[in-house]
C-alpha atoms as a PDB file:
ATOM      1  CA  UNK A   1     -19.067   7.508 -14.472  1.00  0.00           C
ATOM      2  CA  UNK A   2     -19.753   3.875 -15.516  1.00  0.00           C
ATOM      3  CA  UNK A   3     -16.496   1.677 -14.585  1.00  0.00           C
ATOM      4  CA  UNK A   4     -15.433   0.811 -18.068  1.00  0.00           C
ATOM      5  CA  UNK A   5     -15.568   4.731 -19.643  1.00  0.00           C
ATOM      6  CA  UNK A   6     -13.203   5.553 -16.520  1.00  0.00           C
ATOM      7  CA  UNK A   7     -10.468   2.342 -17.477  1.00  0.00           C
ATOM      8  CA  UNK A   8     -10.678   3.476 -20.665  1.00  0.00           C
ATOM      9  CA  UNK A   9     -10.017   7.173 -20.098  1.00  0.00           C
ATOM     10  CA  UNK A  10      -7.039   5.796 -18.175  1.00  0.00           C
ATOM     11  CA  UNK A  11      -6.080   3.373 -20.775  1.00  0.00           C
ATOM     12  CA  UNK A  12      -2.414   4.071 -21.281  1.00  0.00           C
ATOM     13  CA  UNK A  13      -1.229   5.293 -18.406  1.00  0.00           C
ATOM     14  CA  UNK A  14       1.984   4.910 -17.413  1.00  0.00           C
ATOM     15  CA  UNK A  15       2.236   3.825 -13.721  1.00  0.00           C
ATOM     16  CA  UNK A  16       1.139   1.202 -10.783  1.00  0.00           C
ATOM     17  CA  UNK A  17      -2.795   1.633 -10.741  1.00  0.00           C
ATOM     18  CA  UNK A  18      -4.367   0.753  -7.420  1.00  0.00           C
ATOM     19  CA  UNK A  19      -8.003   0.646  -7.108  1.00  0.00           C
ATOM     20  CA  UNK A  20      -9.269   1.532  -4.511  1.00  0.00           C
ATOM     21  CA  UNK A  21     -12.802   1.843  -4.861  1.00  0.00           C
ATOM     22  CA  UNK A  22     -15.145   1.755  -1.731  1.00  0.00           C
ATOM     23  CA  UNK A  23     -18.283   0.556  -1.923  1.00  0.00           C
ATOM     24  CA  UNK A  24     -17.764  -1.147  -5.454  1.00  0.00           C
ATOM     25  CA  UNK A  25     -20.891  -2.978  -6.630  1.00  0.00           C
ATOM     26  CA  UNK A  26     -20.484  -6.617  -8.323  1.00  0.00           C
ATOM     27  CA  UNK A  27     -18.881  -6.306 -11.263  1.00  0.00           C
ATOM     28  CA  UNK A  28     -17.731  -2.652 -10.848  1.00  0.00           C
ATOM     29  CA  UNK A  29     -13.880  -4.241 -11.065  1.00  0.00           C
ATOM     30  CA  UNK A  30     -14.479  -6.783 -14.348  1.00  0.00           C
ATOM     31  CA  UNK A  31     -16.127  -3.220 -15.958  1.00  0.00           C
ATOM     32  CA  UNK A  32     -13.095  -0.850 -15.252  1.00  0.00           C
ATOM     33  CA  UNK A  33     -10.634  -3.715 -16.362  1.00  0.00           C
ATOM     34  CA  UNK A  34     -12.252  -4.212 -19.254  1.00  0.00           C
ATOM     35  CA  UNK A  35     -11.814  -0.605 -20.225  1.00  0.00           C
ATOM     36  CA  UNK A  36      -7.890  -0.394 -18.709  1.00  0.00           C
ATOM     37  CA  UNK A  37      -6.951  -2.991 -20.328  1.00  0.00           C
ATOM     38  CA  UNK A  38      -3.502  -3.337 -18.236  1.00  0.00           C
ATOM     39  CA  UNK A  39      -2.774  -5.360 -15.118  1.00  0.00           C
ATOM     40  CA  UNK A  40      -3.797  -3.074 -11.653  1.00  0.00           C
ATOM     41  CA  UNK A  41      -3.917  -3.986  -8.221  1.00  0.00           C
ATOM     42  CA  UNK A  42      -7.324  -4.026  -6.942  1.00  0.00           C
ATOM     43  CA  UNK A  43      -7.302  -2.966  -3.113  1.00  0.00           C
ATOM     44  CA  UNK A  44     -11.525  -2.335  -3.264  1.00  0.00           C
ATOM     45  CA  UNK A  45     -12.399  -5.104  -1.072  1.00  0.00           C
ATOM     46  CA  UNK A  46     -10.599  -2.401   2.139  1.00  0.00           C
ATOM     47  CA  UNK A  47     -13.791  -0.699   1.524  1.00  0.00           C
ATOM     48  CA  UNK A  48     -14.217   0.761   5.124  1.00  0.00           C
ATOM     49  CA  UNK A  49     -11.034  -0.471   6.755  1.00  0.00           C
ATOM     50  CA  UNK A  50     -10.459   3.559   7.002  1.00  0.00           C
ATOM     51  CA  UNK A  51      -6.609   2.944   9.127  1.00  0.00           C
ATOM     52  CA  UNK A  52      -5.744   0.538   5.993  1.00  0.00           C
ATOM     53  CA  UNK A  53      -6.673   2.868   3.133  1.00  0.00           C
ATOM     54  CA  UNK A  54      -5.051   6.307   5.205  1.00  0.00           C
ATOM     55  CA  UNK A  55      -2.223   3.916   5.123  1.00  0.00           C
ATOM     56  CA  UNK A  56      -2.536   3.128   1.291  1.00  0.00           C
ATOM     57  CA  UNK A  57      -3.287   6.807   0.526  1.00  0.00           C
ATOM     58  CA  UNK A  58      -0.388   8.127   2.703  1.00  0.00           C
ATOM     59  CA  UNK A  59       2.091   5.710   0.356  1.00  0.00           C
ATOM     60  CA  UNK A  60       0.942   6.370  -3.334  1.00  0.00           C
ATOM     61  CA  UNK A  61       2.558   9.526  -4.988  1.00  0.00           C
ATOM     62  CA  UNK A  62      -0.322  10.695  -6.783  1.00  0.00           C
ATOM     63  CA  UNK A  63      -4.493  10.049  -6.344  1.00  0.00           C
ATOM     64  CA  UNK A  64      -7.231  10.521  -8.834  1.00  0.00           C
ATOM     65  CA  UNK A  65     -10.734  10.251  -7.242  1.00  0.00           C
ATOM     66  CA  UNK A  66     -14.125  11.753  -6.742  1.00  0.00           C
ATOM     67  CA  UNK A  67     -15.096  13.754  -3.647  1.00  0.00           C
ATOM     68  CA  UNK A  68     -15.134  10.772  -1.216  1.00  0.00           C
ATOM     69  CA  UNK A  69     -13.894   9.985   2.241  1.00  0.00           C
ATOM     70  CA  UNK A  70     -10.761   8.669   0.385  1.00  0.00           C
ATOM     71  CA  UNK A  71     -10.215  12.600  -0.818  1.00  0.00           C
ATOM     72  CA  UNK A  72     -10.473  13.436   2.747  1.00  0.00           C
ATOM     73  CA  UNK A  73      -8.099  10.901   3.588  1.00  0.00           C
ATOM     74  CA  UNK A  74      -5.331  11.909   1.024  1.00  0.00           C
ATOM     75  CA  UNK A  75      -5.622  15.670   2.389  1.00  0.00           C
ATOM     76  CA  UNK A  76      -4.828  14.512   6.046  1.00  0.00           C
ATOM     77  CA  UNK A  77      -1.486  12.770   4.453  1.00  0.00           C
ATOM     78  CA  UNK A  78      -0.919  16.334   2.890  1.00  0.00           C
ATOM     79  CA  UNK A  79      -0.671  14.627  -0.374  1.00  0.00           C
ATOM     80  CA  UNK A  80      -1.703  15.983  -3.586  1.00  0.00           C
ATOM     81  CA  UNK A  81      -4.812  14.880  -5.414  1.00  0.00           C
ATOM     82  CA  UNK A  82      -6.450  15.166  -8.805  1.00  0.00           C
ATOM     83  CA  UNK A  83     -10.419  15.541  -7.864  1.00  0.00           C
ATOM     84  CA  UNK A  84     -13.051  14.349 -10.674  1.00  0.00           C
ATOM     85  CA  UNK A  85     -16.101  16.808  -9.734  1.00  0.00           C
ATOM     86  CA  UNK A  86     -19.417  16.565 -11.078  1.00  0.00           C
ATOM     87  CA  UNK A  87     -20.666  19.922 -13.825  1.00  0.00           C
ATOM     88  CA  UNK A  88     -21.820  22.328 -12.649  1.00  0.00           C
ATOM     89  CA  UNK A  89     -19.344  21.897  -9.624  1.00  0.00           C
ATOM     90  CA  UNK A  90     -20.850  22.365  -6.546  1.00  0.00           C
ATOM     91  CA  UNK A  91     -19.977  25.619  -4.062  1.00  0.00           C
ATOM     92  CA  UNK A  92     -17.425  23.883  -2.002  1.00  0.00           C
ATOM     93  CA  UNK A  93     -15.060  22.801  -5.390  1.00  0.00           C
ATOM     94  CA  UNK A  94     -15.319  26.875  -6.438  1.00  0.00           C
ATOM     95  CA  UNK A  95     -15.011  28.063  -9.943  1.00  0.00           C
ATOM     96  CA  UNK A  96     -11.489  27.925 -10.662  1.00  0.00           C
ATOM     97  CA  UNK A  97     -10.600  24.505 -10.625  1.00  0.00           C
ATOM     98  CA  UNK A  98      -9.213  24.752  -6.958  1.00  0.00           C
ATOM     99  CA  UNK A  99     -10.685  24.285  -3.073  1.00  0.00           C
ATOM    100  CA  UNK A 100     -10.105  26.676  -0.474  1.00  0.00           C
ATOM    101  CA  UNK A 101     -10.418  23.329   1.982  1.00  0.00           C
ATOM    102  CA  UNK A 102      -7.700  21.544  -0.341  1.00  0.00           C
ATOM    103  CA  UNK A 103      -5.189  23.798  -1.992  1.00  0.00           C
ATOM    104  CA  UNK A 104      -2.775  21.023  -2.414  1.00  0.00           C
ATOM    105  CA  UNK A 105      -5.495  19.721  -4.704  1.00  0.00           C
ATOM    106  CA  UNK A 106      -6.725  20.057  -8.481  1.00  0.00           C
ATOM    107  CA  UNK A 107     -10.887  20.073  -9.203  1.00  0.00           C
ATOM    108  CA  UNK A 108     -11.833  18.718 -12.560  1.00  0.00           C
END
């Protein structure tokens, strides 16, 4: 998903955002502002610093994301996630918006 459609599907939300993109490509951050709109913290540049963002993850009350490390991450903090899946999903997200891996998480 480009970076500006996703800050502007989030455009409005009421809460701290925290980036925490991995990997993010020049100008991946000016994109999604544009789109958002609203101040965020941008904590991208921990990239593979996997003890720091375990430690970011374990702290934040709820996490949007795709299937990533970072997903991984979230489920070894037994937090809850909200997981942005490709269509058609592939096997391991299931059918019914659920993983058998994460249970504590939802697949859109």
């Amino acid at each position: 998903m480009p970076p500006k459609a996703l800050g502007g599907a989030l455009r409005g939300w009421h809460g701290t955002t925290v980036l925490l993109q991995r990997g993010a490509r020049e100008g991946d951050v000016a994109e999604f502002a544009a789109g958002f709109g609203a101040p965020f913290h941008d904590l991208s540049a921990l990239g593979d610093d996997l003890p720091a963002l375990l430690a970011v993850l374990s702290l934040v009350d709820e996490y949007v994301g795709v299937s990533s490390t970072n997903i991984h991450l979230r489920a070894g903090t037994a937090g809850t996630a909200q997981i942005l899946a490709p269509f058609p999903w592939e096997w391991r997200w299931m059918a019914a918006g659920s993983s058998q891996w994460f249970p504590r998480m939802r697949v859109y």
